[in-house]
C-alpha atoms as a PDB file:
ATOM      1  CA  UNK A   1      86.232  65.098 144.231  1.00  0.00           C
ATOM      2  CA  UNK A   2      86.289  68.041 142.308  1.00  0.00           C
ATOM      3  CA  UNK A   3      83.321  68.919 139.466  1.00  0.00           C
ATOM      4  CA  UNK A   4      83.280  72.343 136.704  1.00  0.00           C
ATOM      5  CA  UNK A   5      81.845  75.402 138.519  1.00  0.00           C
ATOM      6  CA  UNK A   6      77.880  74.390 137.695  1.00  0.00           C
ATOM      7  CA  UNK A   7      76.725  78.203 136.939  1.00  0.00           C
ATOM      8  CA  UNK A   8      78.485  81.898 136.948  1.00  0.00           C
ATOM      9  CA  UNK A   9      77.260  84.437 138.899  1.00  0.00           C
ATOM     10  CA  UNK A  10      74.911  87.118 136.850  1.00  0.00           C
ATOM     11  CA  UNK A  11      77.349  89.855 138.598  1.00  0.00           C
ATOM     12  CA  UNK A  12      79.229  88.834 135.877  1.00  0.00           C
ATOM     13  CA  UNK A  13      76.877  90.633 133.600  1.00  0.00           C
ATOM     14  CA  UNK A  14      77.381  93.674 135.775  1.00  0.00           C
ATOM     15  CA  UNK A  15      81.028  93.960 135.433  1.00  0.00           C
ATOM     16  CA  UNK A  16      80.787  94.316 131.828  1.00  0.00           C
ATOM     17  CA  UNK A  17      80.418  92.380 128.914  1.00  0.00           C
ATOM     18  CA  UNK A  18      79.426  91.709 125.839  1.00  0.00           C
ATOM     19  CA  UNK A  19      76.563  90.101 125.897  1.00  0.00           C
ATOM     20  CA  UNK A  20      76.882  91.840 128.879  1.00  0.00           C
ATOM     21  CA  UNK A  21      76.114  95.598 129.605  1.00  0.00           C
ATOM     22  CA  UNK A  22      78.506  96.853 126.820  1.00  0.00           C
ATOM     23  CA  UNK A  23      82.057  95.772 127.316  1.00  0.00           C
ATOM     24  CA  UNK A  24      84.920  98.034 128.870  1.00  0.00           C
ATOM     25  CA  UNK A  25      87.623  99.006 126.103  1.00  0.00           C
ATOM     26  CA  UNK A  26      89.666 102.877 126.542  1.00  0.00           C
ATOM     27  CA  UNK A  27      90.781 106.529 125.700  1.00  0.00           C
ATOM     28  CA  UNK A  28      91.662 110.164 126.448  1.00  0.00           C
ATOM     29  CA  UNK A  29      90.105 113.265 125.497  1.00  0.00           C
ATOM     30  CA  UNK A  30      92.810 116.331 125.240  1.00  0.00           C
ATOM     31  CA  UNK A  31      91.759 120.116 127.041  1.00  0.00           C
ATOM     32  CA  UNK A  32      91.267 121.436 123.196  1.00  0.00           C
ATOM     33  CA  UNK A  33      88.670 118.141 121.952  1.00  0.00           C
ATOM     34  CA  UNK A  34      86.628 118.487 125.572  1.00  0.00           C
ATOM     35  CA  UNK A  35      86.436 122.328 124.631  1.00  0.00           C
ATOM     36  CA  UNK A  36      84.843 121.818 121.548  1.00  0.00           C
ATOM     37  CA  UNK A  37      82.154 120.347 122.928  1.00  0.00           C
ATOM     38  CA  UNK A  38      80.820 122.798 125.679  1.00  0.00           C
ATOM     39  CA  UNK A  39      78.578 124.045 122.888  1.00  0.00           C
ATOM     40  CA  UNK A  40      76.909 121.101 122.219  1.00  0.00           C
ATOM     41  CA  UNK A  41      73.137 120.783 122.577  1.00  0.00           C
ATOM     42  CA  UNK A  42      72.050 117.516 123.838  1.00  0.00           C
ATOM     43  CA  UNK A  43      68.343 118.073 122.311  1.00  0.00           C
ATOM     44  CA  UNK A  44      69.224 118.543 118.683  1.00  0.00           C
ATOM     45  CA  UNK A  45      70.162 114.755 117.725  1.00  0.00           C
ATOM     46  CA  UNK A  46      72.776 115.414 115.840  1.00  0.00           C
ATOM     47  CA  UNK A  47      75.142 117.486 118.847  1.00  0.00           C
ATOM     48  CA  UNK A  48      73.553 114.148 121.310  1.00  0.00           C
ATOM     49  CA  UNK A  49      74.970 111.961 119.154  1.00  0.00           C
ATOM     50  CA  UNK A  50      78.371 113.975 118.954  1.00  0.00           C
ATOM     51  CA  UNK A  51      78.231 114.076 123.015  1.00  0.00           C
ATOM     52  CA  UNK A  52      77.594 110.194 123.008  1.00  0.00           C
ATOM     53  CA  UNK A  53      80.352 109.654 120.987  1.00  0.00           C
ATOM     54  CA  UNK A  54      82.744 112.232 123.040  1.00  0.00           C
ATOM     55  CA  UNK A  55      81.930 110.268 126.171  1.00  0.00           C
ATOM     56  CA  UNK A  56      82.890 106.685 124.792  1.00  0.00           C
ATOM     57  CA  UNK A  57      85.887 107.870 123.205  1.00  0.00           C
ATOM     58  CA  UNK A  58      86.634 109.371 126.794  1.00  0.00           C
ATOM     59  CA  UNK A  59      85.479 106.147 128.582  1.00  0.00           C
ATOM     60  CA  UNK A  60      87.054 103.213 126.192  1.00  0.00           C
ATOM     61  CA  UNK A  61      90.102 105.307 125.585  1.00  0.00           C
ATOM     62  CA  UNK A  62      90.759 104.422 121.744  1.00  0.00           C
ATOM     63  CA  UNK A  63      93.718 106.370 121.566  1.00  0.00           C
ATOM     64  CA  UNK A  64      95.396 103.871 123.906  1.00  0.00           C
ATOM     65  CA  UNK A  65      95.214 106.324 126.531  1.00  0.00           C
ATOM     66  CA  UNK A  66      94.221 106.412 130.022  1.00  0.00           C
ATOM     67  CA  UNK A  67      90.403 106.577 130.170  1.00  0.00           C
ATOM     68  CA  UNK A  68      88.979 109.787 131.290  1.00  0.00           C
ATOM     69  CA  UNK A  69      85.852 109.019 133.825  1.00  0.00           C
ATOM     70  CA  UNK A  70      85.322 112.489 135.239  1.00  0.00           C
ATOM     71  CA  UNK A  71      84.762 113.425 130.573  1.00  0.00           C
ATOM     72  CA  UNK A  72      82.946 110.452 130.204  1.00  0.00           C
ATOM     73  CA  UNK A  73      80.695 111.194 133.370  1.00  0.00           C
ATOM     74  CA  UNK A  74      80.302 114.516 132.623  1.00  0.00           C
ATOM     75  CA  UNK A  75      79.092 113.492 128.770  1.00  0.00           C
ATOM     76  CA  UNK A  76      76.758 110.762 129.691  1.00  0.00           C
ATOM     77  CA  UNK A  77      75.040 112.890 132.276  1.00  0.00           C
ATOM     78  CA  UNK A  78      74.021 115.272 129.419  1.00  0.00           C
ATOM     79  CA  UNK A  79      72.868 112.325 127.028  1.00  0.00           C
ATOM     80  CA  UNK A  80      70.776 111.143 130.151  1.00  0.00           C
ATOM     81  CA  UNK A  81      69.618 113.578 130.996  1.00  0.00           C
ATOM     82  CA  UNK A  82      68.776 114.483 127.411  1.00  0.00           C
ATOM     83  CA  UNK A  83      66.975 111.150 127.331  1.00  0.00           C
ATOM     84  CA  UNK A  84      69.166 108.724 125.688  1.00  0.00           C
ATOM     85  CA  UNK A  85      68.794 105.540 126.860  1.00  0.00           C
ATOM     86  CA  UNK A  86      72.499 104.048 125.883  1.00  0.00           C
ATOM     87  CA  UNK A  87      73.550 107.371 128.161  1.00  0.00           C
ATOM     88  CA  UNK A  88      71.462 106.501 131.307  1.00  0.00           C
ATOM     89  CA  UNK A  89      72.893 103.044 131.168  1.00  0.00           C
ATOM     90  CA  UNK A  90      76.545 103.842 130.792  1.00  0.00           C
ATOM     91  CA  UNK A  91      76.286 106.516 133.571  1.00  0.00           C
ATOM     92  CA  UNK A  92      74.633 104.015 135.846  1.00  0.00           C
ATOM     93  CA  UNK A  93      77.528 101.650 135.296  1.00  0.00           C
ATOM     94  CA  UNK A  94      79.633 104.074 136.366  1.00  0.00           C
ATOM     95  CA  UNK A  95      77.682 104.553 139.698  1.00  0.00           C
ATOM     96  CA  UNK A  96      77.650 100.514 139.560  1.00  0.00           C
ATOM     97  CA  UNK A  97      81.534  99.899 139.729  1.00  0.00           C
ATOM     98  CA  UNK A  98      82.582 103.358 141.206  1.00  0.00           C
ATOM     99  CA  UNK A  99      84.267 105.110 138.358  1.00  0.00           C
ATOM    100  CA  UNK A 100      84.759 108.631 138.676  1.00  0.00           C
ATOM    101  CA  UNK A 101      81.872 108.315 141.791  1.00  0.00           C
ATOM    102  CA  UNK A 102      81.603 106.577 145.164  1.00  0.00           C
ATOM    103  CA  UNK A 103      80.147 103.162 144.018  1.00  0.00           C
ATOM    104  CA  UNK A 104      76.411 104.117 144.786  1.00  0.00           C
ATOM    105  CA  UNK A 105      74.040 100.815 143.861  1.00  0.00           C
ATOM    106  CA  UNK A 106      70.912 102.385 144.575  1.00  0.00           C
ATOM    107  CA  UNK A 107      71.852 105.355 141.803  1.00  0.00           C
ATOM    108  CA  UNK A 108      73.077 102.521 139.371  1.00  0.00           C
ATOM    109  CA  UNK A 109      69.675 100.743 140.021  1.00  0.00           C
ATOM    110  CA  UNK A 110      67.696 104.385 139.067  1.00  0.00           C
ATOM    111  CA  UNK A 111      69.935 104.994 136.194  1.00  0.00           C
ATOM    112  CA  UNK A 112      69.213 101.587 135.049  1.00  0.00           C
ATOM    113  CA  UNK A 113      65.274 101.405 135.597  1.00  0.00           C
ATOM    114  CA  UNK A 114      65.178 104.894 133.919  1.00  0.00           C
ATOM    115  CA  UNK A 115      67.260 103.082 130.712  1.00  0.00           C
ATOM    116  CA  UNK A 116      64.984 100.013 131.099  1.00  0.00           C
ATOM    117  CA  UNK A 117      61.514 101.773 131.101  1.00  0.00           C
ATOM    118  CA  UNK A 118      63.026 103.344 127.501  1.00  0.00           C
ATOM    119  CA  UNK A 119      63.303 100.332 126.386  1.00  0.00           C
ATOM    120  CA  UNK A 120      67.068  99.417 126.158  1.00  0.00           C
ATOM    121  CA  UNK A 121      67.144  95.584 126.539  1.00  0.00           C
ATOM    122  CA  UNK A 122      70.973  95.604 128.043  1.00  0.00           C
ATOM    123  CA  UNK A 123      69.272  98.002 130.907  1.00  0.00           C
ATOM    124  CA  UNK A 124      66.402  95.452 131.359  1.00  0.00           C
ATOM    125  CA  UNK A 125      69.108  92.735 131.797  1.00  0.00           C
ATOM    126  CA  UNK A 126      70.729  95.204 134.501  1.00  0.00           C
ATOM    127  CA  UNK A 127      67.733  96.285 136.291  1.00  0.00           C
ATOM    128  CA  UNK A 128      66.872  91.957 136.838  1.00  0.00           C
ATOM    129  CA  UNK A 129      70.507  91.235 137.561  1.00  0.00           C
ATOM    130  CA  UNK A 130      69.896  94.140 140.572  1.00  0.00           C
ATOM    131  CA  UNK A 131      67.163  92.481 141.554  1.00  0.00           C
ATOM    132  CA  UNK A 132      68.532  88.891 141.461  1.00  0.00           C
ATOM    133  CA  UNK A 133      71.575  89.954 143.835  1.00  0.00           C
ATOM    134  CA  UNK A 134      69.579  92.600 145.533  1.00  0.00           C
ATOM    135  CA  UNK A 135      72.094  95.826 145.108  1.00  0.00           C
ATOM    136  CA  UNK A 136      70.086  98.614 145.080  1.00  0.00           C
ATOM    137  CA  UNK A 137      66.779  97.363 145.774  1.00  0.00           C
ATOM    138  CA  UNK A 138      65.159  94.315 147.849  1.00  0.00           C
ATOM    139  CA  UNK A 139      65.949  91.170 146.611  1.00  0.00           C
ATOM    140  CA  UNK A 140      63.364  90.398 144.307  1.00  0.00           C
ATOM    141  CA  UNK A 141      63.193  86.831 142.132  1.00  0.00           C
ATOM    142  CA  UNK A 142      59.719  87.101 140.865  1.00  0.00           C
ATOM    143  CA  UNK A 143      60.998  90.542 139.805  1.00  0.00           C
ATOM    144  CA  UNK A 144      64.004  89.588 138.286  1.00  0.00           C
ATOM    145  CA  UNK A 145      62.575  87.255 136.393  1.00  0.00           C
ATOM    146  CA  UNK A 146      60.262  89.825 134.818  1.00  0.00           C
ATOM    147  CA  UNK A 147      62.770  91.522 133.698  1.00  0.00           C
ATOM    148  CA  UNK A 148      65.077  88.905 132.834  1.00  0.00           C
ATOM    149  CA  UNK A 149      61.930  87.825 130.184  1.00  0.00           C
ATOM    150  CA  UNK A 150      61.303  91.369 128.825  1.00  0.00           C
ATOM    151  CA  UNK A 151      65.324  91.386 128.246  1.00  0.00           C
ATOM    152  CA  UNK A 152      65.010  88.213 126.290  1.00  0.00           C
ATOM    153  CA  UNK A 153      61.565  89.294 124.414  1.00  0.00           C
ATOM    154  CA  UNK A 154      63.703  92.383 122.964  1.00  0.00           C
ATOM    155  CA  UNK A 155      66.618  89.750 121.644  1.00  0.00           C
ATOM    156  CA  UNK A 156      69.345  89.982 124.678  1.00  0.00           C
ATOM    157  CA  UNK A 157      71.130  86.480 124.663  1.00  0.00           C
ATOM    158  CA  UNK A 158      72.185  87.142 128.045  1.00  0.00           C
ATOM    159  CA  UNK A 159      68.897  87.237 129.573  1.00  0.00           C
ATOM    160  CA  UNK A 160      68.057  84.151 128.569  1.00  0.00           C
ATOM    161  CA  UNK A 161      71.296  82.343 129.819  1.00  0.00           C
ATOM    162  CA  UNK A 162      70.392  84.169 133.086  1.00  0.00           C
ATOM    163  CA  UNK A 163      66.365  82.681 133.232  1.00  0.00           C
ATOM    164  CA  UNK A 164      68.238  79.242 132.541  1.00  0.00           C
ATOM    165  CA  UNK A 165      69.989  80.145 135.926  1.00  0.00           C
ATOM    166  CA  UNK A 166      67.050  81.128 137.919  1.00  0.00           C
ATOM    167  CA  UNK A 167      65.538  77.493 136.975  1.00  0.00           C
ATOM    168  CA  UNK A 168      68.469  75.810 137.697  1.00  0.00           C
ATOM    169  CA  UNK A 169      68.738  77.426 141.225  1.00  0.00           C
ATOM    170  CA  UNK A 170      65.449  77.214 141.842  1.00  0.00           C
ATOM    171  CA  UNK A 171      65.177  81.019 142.623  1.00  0.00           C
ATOM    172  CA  UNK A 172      61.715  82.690 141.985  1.00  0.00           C
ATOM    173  CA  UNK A 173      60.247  79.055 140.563  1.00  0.00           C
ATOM    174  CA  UNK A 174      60.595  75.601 140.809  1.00  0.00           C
ATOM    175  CA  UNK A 175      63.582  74.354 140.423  1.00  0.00           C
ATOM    176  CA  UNK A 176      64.035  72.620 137.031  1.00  0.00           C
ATOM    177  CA  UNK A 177      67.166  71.011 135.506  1.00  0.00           C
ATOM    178  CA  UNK A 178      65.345  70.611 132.342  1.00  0.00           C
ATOM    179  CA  UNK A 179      64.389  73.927 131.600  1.00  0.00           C
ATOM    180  CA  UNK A 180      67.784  75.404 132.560  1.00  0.00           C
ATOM    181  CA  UNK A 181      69.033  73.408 129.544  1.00  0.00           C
ATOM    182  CA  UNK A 182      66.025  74.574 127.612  1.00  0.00           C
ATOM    183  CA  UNK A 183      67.217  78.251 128.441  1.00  0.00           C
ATOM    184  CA  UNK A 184      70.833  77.580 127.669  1.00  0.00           C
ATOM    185  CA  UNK A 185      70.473  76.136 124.597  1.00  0.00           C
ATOM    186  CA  UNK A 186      68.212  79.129 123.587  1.00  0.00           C
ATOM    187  CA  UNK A 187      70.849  81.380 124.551  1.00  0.00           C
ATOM    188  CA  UNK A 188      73.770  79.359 122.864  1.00  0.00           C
ATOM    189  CA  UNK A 189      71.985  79.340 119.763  1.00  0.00           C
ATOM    190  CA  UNK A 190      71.845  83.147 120.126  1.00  0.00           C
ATOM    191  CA  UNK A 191      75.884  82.651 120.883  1.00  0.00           C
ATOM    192  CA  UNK A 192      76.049  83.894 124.108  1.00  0.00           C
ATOM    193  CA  UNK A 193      79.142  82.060 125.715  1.00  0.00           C
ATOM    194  CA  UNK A 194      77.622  81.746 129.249  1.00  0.00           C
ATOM    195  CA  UNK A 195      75.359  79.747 127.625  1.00  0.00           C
ATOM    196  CA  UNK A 196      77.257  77.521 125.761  1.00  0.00           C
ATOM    197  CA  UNK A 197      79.295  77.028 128.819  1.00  0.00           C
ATOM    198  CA  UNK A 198      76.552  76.534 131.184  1.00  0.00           C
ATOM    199  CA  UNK A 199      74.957  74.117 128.416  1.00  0.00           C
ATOM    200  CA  UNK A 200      78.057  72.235 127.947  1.00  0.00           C
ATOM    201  CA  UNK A 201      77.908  71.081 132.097  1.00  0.00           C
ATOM    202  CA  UNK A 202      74.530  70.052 131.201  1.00  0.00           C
ATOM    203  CA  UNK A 203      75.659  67.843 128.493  1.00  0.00           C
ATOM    204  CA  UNK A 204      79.002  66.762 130.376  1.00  0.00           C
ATOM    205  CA  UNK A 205      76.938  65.394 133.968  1.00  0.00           C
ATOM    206  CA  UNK A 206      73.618  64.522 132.012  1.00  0.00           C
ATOM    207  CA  UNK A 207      71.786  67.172 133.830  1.00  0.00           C
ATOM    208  CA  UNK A 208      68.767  68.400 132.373  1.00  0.00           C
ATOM    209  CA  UNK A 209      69.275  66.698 129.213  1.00  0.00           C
ATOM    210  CA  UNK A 210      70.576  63.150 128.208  1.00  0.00           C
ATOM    211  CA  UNK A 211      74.782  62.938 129.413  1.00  0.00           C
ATOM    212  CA  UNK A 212      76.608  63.143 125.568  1.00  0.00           C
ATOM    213  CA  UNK A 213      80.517  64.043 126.548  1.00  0.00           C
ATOM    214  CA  UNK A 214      81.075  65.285 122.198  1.00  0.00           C
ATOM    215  CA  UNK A 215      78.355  67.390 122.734  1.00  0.00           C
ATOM    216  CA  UNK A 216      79.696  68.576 125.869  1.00  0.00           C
ATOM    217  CA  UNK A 217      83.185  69.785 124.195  1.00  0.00           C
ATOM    218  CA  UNK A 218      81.310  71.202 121.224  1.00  0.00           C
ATOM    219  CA  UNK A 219      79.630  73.972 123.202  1.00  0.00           C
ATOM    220  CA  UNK A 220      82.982  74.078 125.946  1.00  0.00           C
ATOM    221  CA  UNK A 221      85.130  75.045 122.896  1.00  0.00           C
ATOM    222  CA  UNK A 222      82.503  77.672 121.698  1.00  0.00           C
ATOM    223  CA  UNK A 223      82.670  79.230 125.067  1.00  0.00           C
ATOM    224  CA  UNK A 224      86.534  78.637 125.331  1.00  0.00           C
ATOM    225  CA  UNK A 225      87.087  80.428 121.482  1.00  0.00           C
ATOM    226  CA  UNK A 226      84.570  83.198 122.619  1.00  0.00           C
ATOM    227  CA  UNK A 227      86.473  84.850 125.131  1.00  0.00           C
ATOM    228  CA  UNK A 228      84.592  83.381 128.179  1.00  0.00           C
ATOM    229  CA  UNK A 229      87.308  83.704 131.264  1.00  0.00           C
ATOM    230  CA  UNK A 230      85.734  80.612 132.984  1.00  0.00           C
ATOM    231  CA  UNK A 231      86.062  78.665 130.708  1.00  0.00           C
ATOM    232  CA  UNK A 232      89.396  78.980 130.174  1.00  0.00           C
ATOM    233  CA  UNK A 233      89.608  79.261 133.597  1.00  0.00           C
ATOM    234  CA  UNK A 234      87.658  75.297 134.398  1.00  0.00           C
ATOM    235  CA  UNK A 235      90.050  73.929 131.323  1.00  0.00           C
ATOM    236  CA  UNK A 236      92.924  74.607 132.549  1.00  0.00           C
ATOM    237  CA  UNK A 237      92.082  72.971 135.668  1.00  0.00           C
ATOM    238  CA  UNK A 238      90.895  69.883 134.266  1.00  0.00           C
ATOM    239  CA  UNK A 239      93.039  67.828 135.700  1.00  0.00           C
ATOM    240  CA  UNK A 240      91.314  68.337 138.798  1.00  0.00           C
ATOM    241  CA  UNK A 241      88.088  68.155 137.770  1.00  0.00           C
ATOM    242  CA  UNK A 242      85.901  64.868 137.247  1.00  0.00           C
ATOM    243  CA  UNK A 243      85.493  65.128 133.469  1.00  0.00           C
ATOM    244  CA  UNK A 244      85.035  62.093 130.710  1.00  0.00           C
ATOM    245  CA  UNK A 245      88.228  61.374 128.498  1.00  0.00           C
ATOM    246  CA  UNK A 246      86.048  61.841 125.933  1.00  0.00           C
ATOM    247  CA  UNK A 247      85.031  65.129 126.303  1.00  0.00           C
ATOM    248  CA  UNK A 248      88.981  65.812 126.992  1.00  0.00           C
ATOM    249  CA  UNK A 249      89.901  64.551 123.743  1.00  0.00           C
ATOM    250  CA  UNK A 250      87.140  66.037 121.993  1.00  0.00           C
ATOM    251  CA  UNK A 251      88.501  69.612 122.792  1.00  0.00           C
ATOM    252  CA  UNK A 252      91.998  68.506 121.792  1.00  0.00           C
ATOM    253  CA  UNK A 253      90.117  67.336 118.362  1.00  0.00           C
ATOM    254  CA  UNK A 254      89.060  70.333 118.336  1.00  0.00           C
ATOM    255  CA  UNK A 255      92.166  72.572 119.123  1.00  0.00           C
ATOM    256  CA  UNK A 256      93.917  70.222 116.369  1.00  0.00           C
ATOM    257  CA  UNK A 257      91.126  70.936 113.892  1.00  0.00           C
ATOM    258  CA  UNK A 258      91.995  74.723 114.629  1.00  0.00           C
ATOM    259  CA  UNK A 259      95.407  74.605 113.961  1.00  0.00           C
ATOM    260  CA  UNK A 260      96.160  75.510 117.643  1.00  0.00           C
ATOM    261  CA  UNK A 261      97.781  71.638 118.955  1.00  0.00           C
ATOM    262  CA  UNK A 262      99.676  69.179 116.676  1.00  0.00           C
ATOM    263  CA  UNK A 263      99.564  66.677 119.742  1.00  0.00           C
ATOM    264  CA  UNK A 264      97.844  63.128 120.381  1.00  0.00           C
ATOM    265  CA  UNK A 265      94.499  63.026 121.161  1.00  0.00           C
ATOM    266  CA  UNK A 266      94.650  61.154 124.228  1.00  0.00           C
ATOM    267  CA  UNK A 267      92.484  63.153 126.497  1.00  0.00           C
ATOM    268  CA  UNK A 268      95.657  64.056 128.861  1.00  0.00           C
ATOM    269  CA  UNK A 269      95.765  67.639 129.257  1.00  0.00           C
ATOM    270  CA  UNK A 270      99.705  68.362 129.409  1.00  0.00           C
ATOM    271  CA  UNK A 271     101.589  71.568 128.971  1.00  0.00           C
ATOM    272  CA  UNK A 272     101.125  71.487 125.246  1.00  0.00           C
ATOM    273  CA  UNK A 273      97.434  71.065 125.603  1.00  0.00           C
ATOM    274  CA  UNK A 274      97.497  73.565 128.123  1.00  0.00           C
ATOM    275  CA  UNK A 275      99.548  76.460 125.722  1.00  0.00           C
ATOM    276  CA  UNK A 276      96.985  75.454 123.089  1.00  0.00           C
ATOM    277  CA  UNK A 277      93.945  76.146 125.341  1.00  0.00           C
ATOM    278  CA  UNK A 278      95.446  79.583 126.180  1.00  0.00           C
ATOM    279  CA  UNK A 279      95.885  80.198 122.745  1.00  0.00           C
ATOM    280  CA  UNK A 280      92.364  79.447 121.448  1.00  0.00           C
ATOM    281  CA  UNK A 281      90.920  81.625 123.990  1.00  0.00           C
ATOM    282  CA  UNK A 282      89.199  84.493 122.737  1.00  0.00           C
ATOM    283  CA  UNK A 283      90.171  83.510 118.858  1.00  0.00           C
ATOM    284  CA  UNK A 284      86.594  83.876 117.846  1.00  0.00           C
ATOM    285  CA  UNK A 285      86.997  81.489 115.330  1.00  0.00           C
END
């Protein structure tokens, strides 16, 4: 028997995101714009913010372009090294997943503990993520979790899905259903989408908190509309999945309500259901 994937991995947070580490768009810089930029200075504020802004156009490739990595490298390294915290954690990505560089963890994890330690709550989230997997640096829990709370104190919804994890795992502290759920209902209140999802399984297997199957399609759908792959992912598997009918038909109440399924609400989730989960995901509604 089959159940919903009970947590996502926090390398998910590493890959990119949005509550994530600052997700991945793209764009290409020509010869003439990189030229103009030689002259920059990346201690007057002003030019540093110019160079930031050079690199992400580079990186996220707005133009609908190709990004350029070896532009956007070459950028970020002067805003790093200029001090910029957004900088140090965009170049250490780039050591993190190999873009323009040999994928190098232990230079992600220095760019990222140099963009933590000024203060940048996404690199706090990214230094305990490092530490939770142990890329980069031992395999740490109790340290992960430091940083996973200092990520959270500054306002970073992600860290505080990921804490719920680390109590639900048991990893660095005793293992406690209950205060997973506490976590993830912190962090879907601060709509984070892992969160929502994760709290949803709660809800839908009465772990942690008391088993309510409406509430359990409430905070699915959030994660579903929100752009959260595994959600859409677990939905359109449901058939395979030990799940209550009522939590089935509450998302296709939902999905009516939203003007994405003119079906019955009979918890069955056929190929209309299906083409209406695909085309709620990521609606933001």
């Amino acid at each position: 028997m089959r159940f919903l994937v009970m947590a996502i991995t926090l390398l998910a947070l590493l890959l990119g995101g949005s509550s994530a580490a600052l997700a991945q768009k793209t764009k290409t810089k020509s010869t003439t714009e990189q030229s103009q930029t030689t002259n920059l200075d990346p201690n007057d504020p002003e030019d540093l913010d110019e160079i930031v802004a050079e690199a992400d156009a580079a990186y996220f490739a707005d133009n609908g372009g190709d990004p350029d990595y070896a532009y956007a490298f070459e950028m970020y390294s002067l805003a790093a090294n200029a001090g910029d915290a957004y900088s140090m954690n965009r170049l250490a990505l780039m050591y993190d997943r190999g873009e323009h560089v040999d994928q190098d963890f232990y230079e992600a994890f220095d760019w990222y503990m140099k963009a933590a330690e000024a203060g940048l709550p996404a690199a706090m989230s990214n230094v305990a993520s490092m530490y939770r997997l142990g890329e980069g640096v031992g395999q740490d829990y109790d340290a992960a979790m430091e940083w996973f709370r200092k990520a959270a104190d500054n306002d970073y919804s992600y860290a505080l899905y990921a804490i719920g994890e680390l109590y639900l795992g048991g990893h660095g502290v005793a293992k406690d259903a209950t205060e997973a759920a506490a976590w993830y209902q912190r962090a879907a209140d601060a709509g984070e989408p892992n969160g929502q999802w994760a709290l949803a399984l709660r809800y839908l297997y009465g772990d942690g908190v008391a088993m309510d199957s409406r509430k359990a399609g409430d905070l699915a759908y959030l994660a579903l509309v929100n752009g959260l792959d595994i959600a859409l992912d677990e939905l359109k598997e449901i058939g395979s999945a030990e799940t209550s009918p009522n939590f089935r038909r509450r998302i296709q109440e939902l999905l009516k309500s939203d003007g994405f399924y003119n079906g019955t609400i009979d918890g069955s989730f056929g190929p209309q259901t299906m083409r209406a989960v695909e085309a709620a995901f990521g609606s933001e509604l």
